[in-house]
Protein backbone atom coordinates (compact mmCIF):
# COMPACT_ATOMS: atom_id res chain seq x y z
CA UNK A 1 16.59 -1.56 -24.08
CA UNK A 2 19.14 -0.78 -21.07
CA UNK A 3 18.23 -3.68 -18.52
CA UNK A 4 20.08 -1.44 -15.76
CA UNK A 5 17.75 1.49 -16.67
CA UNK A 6 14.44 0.29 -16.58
CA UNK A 7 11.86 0.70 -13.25
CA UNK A 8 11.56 -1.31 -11.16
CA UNK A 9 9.60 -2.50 -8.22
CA UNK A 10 8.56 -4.48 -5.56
CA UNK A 11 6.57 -7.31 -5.83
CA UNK A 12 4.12 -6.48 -3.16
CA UNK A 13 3.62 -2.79 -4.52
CA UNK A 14 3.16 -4.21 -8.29
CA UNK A 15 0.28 -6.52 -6.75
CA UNK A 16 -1.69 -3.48 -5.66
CA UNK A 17 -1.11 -1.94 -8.75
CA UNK A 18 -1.55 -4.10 -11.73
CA UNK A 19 -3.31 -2.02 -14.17
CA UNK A 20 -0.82 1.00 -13.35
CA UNK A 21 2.26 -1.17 -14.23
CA UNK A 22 0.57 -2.89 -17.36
CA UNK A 23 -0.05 0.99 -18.81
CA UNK A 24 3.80 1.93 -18.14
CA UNK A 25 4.67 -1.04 -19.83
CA UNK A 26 2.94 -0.55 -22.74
CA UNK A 27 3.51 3.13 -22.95
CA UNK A 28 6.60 3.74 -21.71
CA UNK A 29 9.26 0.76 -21.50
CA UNK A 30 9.29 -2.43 -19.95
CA UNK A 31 8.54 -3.16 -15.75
CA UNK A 32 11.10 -5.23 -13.74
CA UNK A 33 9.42 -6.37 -10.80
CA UNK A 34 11.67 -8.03 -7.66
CA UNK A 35 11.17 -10.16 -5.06
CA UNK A 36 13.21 -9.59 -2.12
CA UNK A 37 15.31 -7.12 -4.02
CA UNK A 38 16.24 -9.63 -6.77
CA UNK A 39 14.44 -9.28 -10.17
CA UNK A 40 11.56 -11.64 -10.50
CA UNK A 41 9.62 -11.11 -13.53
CA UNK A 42 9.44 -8.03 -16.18
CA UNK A 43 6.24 -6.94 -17.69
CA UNK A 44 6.38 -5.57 -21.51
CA UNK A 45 3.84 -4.52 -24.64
CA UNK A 46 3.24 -7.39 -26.77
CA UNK A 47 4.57 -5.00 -28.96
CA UNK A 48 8.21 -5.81 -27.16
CA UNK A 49 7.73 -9.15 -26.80
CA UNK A 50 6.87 -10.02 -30.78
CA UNK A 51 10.21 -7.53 -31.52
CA UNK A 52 12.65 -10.13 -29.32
CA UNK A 53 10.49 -13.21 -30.29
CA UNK A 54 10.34 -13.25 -33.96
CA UNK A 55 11.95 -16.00 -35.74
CA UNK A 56 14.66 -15.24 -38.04
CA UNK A 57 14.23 -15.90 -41.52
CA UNK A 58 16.89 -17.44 -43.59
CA UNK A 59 17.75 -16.16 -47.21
CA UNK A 60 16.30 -19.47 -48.65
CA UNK A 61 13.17 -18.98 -47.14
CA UNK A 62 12.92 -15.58 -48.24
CA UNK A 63 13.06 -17.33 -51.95
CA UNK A 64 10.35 -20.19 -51.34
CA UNK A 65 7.57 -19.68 -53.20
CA UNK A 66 5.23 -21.76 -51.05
CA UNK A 67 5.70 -20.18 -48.33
């Protein structure tokens, strides 16, 4: 994911169209939306958001039994 390459657009535009920048996030790549020409907030799948949340597991834990 190239941060410098990814759409983006205006906060007032992205208000109007919500639904339209939810499907190109989950379709296509994630949405930077700005605020005054500074990036505010980015919208992604949940699908890119579990791939740069998950927790790293350690080699021990990959031995536990109980877990």
């Amino acid at each position: 994911m190239a941060v410098d390459h990814e759409p983006r657009r205006a906060i007032a535009k992205s208000k109007n169209k919500f639904s339209n920048l939810v499907e190109r996030a989950q379709q296509e790549e994630p949405q930077i939306v700005t605020t005054h020409g500074k990036w505010a907030v980015v919208v992604l799948s949940v699908d890119d958001y579990k791939k740069i949340t998950k927790p790293k597991e350690n080699r021990v834990s990959l031995l536990d039994p109980w877990k």
